[in-house]
Structures are given as C-alpha cells and as structure tokens.
PDB file of N, CA and C in Angstrom:
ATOM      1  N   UNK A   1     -11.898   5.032 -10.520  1.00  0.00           N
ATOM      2  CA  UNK A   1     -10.934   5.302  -9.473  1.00  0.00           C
ATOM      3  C   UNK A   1     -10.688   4.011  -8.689  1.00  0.00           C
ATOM      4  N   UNK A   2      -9.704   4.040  -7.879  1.00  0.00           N
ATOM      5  CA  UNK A   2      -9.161   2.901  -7.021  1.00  0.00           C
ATOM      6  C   UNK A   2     -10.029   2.226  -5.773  1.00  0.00           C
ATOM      7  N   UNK A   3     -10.121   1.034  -5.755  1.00  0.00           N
ATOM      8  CA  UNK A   3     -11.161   1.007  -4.647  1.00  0.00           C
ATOM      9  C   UNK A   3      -9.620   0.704  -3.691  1.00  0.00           C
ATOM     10  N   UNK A   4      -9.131   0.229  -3.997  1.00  0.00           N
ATOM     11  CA  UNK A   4      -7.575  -0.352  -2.969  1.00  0.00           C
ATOM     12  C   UNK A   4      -6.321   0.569  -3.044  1.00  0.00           C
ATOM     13  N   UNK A   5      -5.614   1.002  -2.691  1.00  0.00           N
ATOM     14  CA  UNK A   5      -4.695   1.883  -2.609  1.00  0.00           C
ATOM     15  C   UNK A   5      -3.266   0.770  -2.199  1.00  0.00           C
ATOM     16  N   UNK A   6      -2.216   0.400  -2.707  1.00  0.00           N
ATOM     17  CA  UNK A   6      -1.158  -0.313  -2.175  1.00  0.00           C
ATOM     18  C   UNK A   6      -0.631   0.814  -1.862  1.00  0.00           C
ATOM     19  N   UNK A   7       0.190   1.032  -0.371  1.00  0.00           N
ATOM     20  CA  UNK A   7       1.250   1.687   0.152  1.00  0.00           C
ATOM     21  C   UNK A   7       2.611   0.406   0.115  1.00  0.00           C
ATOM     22  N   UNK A   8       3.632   0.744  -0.378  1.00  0.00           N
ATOM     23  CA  UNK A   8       4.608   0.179  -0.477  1.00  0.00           C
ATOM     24  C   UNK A   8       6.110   0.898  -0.040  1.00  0.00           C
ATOM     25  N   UNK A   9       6.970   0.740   0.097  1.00  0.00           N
ATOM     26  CA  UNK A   9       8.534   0.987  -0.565  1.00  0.00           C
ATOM     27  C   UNK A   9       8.861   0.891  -1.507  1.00  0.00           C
ATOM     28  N   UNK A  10       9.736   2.137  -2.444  1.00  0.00           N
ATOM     29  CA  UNK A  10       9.960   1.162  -3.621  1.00  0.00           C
ATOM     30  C   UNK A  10      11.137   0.169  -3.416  1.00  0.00           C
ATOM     31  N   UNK A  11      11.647   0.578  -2.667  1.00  0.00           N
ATOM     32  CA  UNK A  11      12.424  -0.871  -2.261  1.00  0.00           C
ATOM     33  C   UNK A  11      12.000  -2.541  -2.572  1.00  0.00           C
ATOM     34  N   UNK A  12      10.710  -2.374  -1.932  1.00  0.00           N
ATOM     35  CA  UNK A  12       9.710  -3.862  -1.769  1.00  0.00           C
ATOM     36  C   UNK A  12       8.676  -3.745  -3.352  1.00  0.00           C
ATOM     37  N   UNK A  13       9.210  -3.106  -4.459  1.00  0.00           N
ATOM     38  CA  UNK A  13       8.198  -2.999  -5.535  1.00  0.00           C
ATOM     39  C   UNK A  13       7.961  -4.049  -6.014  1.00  0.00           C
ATOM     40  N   UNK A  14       8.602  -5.268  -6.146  1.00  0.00           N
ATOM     41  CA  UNK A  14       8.062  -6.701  -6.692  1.00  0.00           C
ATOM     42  C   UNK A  14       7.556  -7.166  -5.684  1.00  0.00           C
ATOM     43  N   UNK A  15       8.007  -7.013  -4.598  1.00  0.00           N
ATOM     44  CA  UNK A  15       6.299  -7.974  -3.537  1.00  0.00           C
ATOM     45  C   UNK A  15       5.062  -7.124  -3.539  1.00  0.00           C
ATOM     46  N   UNK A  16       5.236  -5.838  -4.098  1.00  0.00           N
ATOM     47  CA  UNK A  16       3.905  -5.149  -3.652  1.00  0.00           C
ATOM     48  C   UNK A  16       3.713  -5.273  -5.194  1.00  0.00           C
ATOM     49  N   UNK A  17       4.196  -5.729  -6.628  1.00  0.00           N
ATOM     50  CA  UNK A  17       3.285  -5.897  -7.607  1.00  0.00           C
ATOM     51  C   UNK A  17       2.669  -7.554  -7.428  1.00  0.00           C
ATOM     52  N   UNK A  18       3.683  -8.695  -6.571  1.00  0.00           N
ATOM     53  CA  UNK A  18       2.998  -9.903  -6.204  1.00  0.00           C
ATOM     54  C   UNK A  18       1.637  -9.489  -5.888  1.00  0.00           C
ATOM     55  N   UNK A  19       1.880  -8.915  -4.452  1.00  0.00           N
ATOM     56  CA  UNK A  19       0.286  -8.817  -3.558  1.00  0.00           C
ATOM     57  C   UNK A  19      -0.902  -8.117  -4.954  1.00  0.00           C
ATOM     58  N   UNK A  20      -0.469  -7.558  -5.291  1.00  0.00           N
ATOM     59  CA  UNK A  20      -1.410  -6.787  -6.750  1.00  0.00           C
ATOM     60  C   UNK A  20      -2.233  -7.687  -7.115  1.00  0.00           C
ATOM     61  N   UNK A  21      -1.482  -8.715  -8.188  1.00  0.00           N
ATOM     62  CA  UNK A  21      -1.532  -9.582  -8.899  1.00  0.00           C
ATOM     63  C   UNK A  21      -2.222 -10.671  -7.845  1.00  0.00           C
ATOM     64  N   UNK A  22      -2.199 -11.398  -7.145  1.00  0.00           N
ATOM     65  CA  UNK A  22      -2.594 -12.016  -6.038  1.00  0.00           C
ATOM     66  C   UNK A  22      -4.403 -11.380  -5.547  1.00  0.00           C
ATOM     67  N   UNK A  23      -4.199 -10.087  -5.426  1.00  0.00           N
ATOM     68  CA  UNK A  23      -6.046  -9.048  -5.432  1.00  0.00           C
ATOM     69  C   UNK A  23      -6.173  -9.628  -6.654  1.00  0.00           C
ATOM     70  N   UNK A  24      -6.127  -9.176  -8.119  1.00  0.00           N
ATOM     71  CA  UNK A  24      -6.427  -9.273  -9.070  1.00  0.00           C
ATOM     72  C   UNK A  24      -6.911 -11.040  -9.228  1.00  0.00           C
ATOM     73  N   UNK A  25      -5.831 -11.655  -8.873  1.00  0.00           N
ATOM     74  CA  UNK A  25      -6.905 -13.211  -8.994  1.00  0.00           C
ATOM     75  C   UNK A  25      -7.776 -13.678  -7.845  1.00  0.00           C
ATOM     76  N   UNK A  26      -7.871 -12.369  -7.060  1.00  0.00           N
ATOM     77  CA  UNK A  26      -9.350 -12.778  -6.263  1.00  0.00           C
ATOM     78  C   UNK A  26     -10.162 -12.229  -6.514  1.00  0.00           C
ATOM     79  N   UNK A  27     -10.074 -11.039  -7.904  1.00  0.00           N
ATOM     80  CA  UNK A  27     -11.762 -10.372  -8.415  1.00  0.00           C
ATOM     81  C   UNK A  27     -11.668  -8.803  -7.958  1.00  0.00           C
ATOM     82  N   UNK A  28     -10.214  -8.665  -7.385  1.00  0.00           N
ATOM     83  CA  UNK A  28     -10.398  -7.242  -7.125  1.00  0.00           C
ATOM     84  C   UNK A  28      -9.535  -6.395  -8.476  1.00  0.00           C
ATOM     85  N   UNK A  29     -10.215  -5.408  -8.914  1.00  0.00           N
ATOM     86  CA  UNK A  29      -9.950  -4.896 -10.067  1.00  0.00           C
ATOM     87  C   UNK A  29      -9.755  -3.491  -9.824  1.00  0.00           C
ATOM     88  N   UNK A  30      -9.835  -3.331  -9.078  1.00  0.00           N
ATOM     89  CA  UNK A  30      -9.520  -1.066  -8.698  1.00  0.00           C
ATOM     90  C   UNK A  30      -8.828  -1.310  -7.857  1.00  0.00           C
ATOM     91  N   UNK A  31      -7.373  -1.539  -8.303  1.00  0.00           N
ATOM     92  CA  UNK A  31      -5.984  -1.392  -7.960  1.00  0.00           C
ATOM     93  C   UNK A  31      -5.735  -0.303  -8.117  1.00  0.00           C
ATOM     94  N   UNK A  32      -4.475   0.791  -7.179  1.00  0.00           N
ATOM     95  CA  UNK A  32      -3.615   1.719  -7.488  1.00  0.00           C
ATOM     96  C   UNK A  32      -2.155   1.081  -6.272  1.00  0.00           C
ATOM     97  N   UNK A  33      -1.342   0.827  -7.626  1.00  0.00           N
ATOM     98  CA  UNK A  33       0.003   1.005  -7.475  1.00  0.00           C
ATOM     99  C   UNK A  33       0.566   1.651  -7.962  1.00  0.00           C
ATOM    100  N   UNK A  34       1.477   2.758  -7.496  1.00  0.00           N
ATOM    101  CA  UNK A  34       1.745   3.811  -8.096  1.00  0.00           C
ATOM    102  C   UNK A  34       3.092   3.717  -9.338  1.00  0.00           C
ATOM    103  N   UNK A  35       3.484   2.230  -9.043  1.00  0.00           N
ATOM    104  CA  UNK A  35       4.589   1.856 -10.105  1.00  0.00           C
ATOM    105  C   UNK A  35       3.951   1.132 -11.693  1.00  0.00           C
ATOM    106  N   UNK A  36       2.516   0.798 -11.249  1.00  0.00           N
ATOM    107  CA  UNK A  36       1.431   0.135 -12.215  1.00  0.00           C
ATOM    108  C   UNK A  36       1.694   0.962 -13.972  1.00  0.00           C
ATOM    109  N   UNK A  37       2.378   0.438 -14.661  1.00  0.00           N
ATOM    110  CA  UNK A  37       2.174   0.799 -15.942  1.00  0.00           C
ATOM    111  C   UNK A  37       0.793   0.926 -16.412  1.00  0.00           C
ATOM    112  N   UNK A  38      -0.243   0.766 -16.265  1.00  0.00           N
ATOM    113  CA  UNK A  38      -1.729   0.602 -16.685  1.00  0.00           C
ATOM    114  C   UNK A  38      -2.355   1.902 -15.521  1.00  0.00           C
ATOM    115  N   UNK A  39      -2.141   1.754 -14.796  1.00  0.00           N
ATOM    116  CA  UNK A  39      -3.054   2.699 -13.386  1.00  0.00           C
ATOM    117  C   UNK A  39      -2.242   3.193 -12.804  1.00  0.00           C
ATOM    118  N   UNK A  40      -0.682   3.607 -12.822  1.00  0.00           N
ATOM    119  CA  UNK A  40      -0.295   4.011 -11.861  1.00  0.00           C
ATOM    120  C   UNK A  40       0.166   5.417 -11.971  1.00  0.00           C
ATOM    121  N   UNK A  41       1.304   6.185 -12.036  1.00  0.00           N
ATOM    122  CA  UNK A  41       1.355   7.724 -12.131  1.00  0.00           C
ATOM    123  C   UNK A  41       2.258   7.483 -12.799  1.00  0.00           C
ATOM    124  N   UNK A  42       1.128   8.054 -14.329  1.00  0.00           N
ATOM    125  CA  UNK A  42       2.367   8.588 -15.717  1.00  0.00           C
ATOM    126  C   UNK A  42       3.557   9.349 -15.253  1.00  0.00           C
ATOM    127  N   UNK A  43       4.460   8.998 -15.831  1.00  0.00           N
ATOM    128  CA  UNK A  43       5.755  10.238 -16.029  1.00  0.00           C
ATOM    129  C   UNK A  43       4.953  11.600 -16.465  1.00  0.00           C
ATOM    130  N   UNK A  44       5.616  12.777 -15.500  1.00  0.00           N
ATOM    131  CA  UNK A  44       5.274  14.339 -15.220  1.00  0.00           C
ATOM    132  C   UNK A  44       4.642  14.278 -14.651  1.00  0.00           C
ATOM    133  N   UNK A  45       3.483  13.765 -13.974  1.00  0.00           N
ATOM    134  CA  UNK A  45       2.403  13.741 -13.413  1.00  0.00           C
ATOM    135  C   UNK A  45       3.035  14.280 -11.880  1.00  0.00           C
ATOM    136  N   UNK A  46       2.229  14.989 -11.354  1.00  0.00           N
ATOM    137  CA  UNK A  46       2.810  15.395 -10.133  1.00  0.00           C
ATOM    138  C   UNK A  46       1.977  14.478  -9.290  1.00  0.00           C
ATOM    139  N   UNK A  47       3.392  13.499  -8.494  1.00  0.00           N
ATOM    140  CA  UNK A  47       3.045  12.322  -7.720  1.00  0.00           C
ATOM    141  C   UNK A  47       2.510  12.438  -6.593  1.00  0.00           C
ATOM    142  N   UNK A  48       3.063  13.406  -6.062  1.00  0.00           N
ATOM    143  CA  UNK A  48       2.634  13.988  -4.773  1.00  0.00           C
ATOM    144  C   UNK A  48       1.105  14.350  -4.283  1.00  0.00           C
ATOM    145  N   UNK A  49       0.563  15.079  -5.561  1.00  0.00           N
ATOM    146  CA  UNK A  49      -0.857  15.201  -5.440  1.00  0.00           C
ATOM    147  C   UNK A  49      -1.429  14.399  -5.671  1.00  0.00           C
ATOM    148  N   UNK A  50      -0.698  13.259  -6.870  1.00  0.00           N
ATOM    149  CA  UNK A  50      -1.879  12.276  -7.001  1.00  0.00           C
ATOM    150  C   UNK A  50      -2.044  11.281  -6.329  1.00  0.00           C
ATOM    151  N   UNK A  51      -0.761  10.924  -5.436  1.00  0.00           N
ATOM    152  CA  UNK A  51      -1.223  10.317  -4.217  1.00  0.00           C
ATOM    153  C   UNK A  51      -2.039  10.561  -3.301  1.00  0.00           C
ATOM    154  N   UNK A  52      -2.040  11.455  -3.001  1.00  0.00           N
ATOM    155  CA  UNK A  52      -3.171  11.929  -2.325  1.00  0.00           C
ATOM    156  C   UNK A  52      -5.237  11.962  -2.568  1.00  0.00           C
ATOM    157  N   UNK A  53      -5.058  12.761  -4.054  1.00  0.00           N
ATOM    158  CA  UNK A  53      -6.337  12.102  -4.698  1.00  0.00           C
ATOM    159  C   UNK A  53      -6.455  10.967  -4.370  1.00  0.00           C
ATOM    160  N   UNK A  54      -5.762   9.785  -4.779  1.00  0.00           N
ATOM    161  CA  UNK A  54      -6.262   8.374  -4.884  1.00  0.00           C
ATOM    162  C   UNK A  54      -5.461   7.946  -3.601  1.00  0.00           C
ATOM    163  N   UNK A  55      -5.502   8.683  -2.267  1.00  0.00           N
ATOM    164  CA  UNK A  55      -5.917   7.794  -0.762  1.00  0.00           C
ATOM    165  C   UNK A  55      -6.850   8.593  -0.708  1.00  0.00           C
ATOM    166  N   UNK A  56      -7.650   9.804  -0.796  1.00  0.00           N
ATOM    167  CA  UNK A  56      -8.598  10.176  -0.973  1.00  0.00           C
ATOM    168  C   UNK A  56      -9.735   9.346  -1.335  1.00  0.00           C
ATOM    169  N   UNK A  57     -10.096   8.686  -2.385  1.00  0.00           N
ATOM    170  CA  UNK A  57     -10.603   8.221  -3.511  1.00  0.00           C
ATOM    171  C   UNK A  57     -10.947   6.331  -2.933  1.00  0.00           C
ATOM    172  N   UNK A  58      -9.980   6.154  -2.137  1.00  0.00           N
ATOM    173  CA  UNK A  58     -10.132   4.826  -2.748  1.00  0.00           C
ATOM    174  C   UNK A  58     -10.935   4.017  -1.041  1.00  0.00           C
ATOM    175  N   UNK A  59     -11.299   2.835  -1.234  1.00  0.00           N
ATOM    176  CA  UNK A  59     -11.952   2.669  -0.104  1.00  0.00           C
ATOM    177  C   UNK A  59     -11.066   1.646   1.463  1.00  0.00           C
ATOM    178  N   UNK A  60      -9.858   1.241   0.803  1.00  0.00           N
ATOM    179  CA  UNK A  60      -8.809   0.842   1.834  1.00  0.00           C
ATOM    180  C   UNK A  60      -7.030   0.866   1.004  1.00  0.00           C
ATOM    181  N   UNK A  61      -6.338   0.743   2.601  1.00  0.00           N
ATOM    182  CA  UNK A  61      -5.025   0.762   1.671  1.00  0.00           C
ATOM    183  C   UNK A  61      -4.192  -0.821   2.677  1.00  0.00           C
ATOM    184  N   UNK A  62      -4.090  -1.213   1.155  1.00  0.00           N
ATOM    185  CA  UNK A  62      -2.891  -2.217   1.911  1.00  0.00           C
ATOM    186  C   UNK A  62      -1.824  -1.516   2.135  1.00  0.00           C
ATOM    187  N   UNK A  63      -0.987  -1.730   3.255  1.00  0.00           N
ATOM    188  CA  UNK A  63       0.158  -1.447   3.582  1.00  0.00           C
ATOM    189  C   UNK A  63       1.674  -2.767   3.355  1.00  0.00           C
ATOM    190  N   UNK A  64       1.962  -2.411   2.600  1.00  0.00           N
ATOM    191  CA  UNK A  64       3.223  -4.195   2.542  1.00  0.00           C
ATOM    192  C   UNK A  64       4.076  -3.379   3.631  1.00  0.00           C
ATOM    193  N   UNK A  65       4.158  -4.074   4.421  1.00  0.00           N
ATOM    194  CA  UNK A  65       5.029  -3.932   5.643  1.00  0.00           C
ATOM    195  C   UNK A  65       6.491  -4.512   5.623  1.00  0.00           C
ATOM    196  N   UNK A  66       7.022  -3.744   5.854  1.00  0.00           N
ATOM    197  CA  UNK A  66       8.761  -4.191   6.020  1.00  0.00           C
ATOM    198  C   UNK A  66       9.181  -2.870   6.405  1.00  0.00           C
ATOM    199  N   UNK A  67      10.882  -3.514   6.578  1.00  0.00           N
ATOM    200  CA  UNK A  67      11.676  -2.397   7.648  1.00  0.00           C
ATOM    201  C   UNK A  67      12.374  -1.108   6.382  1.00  0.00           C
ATOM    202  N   UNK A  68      12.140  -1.895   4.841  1.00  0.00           N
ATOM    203  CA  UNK A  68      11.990  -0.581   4.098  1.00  0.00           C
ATOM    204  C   UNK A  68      10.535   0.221   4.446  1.00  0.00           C
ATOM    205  N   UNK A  69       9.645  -0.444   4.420  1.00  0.00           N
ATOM    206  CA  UNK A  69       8.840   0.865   4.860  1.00  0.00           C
ATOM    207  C   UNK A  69       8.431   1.595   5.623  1.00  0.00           C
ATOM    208  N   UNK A  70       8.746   1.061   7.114  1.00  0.00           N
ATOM    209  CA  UNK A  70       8.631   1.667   8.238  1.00  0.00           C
ATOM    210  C   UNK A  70       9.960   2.927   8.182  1.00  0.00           C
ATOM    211  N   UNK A  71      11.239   2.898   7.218  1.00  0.00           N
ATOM    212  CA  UNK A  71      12.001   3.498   7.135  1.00  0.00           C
ATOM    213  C   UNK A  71      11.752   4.875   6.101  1.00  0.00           C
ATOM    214  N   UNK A  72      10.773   4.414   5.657  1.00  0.00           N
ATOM    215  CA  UNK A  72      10.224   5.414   4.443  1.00  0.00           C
ATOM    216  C   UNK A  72       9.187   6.708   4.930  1.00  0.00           C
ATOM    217  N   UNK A  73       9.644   7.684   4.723  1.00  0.00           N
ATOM    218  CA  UNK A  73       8.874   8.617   4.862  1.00  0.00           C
ATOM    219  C   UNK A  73       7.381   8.997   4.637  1.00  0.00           C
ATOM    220  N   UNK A  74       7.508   8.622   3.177  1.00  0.00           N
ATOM    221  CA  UNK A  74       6.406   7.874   2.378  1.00  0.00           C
ATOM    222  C   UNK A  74       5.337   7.263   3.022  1.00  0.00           C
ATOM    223  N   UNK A  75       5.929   6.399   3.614  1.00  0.00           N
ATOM    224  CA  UNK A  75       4.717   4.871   3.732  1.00  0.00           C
ATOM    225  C   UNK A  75       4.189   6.071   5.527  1.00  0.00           C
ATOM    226  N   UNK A  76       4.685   6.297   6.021  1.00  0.00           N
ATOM    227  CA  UNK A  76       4.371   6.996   7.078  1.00  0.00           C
ATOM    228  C   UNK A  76       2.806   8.328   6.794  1.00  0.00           C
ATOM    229  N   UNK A  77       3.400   9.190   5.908  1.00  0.00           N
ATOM    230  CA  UNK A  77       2.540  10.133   5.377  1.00  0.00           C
ATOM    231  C   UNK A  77       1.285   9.385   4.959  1.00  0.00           C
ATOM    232  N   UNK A  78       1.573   7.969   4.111  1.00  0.00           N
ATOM    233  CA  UNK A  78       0.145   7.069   3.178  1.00  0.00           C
ATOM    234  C   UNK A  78      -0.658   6.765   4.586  1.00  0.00           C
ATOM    235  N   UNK A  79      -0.044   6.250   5.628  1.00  0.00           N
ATOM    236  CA  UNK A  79      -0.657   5.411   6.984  1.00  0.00           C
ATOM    237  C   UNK A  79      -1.601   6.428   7.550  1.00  0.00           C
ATOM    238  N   UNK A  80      -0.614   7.872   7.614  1.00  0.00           N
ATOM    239  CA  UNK A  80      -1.563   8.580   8.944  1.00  0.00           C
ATOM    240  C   UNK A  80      -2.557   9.004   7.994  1.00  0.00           C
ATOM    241  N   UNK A  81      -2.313   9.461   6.818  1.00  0.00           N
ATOM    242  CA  UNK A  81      -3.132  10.620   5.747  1.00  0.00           C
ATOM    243  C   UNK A  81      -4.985   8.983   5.615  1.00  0.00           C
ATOM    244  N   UNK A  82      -4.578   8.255   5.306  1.00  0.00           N
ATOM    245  CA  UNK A  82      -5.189   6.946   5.785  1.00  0.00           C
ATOM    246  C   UNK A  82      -6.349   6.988   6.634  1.00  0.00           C
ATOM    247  N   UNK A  83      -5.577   6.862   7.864  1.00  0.00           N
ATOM    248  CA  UNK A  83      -5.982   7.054   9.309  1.00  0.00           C
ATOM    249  C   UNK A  83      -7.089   8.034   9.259  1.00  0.00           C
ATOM    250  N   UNK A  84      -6.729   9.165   9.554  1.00  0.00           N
ATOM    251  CA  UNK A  84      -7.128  10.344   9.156  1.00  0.00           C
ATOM    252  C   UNK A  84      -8.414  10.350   8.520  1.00  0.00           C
ATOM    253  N   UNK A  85      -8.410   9.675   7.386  1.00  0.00           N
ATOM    254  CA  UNK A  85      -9.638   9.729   6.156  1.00  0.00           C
ATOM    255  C   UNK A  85     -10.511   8.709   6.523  1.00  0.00           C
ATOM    256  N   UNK A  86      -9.847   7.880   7.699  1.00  0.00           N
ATOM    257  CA  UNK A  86     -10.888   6.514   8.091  1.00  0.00           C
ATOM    258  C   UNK A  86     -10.730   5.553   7.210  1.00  0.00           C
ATOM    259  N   UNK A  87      -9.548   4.993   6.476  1.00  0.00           N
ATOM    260  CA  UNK A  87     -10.070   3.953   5.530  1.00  0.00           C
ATOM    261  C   UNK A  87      -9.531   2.784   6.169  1.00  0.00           C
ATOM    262  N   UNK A  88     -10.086   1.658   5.632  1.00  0.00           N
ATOM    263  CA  UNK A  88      -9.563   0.194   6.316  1.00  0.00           C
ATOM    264  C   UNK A  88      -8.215   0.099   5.676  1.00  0.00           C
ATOM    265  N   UNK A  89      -7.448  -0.087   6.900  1.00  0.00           N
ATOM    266  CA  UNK A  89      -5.965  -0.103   6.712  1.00  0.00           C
ATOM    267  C   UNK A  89      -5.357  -1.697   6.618  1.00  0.00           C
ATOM    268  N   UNK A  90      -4.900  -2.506   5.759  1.00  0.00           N
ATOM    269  CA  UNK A  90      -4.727  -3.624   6.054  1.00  0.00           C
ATOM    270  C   UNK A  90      -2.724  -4.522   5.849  1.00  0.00           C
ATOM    271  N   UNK A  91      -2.204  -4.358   6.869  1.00  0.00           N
ATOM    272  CA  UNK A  91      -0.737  -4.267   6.877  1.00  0.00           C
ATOM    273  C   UNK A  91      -0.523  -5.711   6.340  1.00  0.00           C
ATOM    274  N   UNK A  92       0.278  -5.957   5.802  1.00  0.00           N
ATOM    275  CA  UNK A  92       0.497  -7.207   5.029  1.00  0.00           C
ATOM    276  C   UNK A  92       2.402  -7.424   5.100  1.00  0.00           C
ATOM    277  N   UNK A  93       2.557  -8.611   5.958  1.00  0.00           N
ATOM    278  CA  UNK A  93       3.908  -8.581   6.607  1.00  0.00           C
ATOM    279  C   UNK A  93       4.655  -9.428   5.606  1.00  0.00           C
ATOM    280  N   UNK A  94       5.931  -8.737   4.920  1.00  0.00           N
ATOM    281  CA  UNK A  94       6.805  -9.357   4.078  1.00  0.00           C
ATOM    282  C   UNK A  94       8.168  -9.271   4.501  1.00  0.00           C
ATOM    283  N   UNK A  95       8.572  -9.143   5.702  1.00  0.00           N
ATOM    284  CA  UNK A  95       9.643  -9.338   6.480  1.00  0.00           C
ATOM    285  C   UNK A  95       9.340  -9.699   7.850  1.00  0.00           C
ATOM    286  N   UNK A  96      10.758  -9.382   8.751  1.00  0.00           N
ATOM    287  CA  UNK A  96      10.475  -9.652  10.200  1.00  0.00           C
ATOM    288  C   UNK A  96      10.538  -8.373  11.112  1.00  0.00           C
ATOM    289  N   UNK A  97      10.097  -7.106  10.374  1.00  0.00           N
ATOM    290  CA  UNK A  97      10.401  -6.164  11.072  1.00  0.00           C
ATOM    291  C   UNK A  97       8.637  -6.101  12.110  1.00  0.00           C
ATOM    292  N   UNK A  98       8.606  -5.658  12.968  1.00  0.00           N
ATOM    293  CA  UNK A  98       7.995  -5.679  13.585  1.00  0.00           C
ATOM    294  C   UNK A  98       6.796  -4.552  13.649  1.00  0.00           C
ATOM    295  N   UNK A  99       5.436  -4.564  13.623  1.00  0.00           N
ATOM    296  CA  UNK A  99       4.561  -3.575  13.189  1.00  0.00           C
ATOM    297  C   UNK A  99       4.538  -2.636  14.828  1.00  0.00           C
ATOM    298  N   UNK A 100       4.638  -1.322  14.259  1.00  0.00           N
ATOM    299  CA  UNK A 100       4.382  -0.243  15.222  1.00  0.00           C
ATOM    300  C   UNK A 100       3.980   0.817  14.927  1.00  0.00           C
ATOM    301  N   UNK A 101       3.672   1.450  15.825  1.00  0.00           N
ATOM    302  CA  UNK A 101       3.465   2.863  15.740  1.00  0.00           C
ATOM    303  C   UNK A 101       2.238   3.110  14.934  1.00  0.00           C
ATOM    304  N   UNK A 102       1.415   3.891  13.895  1.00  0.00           N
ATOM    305  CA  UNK A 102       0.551   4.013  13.283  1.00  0.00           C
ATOM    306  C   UNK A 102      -0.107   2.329  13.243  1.00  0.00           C
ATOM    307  N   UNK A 103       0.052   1.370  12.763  1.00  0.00           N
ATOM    308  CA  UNK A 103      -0.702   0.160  12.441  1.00  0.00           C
ATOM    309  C   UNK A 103      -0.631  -0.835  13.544  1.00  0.00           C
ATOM    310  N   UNK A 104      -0.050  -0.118  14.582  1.00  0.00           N
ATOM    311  CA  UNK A 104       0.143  -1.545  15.521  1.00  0.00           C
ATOM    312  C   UNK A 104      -1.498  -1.927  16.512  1.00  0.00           C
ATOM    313  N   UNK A 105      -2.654  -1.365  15.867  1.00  0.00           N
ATOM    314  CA  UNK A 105      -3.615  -1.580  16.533  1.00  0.00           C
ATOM    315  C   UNK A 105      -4.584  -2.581  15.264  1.00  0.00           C
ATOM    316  N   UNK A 106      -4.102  -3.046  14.682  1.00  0.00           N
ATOM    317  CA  UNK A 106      -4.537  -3.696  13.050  1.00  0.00           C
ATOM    318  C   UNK A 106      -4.024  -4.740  12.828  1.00  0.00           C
ATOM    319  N   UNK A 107      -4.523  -5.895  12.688  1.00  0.00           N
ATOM    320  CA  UNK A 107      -4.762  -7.585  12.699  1.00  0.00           C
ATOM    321  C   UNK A 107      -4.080  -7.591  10.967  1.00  0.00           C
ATOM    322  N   UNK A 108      -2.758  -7.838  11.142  1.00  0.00           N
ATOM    323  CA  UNK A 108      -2.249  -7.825  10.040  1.00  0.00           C
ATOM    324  C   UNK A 108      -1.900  -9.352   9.094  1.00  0.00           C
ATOM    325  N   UNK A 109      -1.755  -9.533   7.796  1.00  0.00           N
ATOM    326  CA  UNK A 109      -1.452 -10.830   7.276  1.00  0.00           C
ATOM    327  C   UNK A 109      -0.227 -10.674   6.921  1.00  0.00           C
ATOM    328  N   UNK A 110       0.148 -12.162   7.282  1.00  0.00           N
ATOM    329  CA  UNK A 110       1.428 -12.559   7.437  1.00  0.00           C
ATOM    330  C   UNK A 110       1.611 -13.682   5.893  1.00  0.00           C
ATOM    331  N   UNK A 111       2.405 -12.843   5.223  1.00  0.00           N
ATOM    332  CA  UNK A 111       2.702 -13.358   3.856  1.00  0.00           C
ATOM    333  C   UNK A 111       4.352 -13.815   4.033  1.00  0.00           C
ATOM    334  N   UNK A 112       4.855 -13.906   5.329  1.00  0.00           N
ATOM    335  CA  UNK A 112       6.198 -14.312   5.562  1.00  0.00           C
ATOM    336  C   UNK A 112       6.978 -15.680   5.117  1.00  0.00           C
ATOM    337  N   UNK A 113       5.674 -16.828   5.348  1.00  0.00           N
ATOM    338  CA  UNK A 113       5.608 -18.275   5.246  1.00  0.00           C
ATOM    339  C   UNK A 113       5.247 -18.579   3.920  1.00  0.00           C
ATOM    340  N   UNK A 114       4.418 -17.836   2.974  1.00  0.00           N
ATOM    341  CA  UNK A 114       3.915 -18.150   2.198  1.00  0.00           C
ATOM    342  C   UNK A 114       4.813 -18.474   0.549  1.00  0.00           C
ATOM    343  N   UNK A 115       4.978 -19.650  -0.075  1.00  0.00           N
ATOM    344  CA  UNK A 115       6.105 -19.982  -1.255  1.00  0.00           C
ATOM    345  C   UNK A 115       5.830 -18.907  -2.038  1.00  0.00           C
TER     346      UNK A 115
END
C-alpha cells in the first residue's frame, strides 16, 4: 500500500506526475497517484472508494497546490478526509494562488521558482 498519497487536480496532472517522479529519485517508492498507470486506479474500479482506502492507508498526502485545486471539489474532500485521519499534510505550491482554508496552518514548499 501507499506510504504517500498525491492529492492533485487533474488539471495540474503533469506537475503532480513531476513531483512523483522527483519522490521516486529521493528513495520514496509507495506512491499513489491516482492517474499512475502502475499504482493508480484501473479502469472500472470504483474511484471513489478507492480513494478513500488509500488516504486511509497511506502515511501522508502531498497536496500540489494551485487555484485548480483549491477550485476542485476533490482536492477539498482529500484535505479534510486527511485532516481528519491525522496524516502529515504537505502542500506543495505550483502557482500563485494563495494557500487557505484547510492547509493554511502548514509550512508549505514552494516549487514556483524551481526550472
């Protein structure tokens, strides 16, 4: 099972398979992205529950932050359901939208500057 959980947009799905790939060459290997051809949720699979299992399951969730996901219903439900379960929440900023509400108490990284 997942030790990391990515919450994303699919809007933002190539920066949140970057940040992936980026864990992966620092040694972290229990990824769940839910767009992940290898780990993520086969076609039929009911997504809904298995999101849940695996924020259940896993031991933190990055959040890729942007104003698609603060707009997303989604990323809202992953944050509090999160919260909730106690896991280390870690917001990871790929725009200039501004962190609030659920994560605005969380020392977030700023991947804004970065080539």
């Amino acid at each position: 099972m997942s030790n990391i959980f990515v919450s994303h947009s699919s809007l933002d799905r190539a920066e949140a398979e970057e940040v992936v790939e980026q864990l992966r060459r620092m040694g972290h290997e229990a990824l769940f992205l839910d767009t992940d051809a290898k780990d993520g949720i086969p076609a039929g699979q009911e997504w809904e529950h298995t999101l849940y299992v695996r924020l259940r399951a896993c031991r933190a969730v990055v959040v890729i932050h942007s104003a698609n996901w603060q707009a997303s219903r989604w990323g809202f439900v992953e944050a509090a359901y999160a919260r909730t379960l106690g896991k280390h929440i870690f917001p990871v900023l790929i725009d200039d939208q501004p962190i609030d509400g659920l994560l605005a108490d969380r020392q977030a990284i700023d991947l804004r500057s970065m080539p």
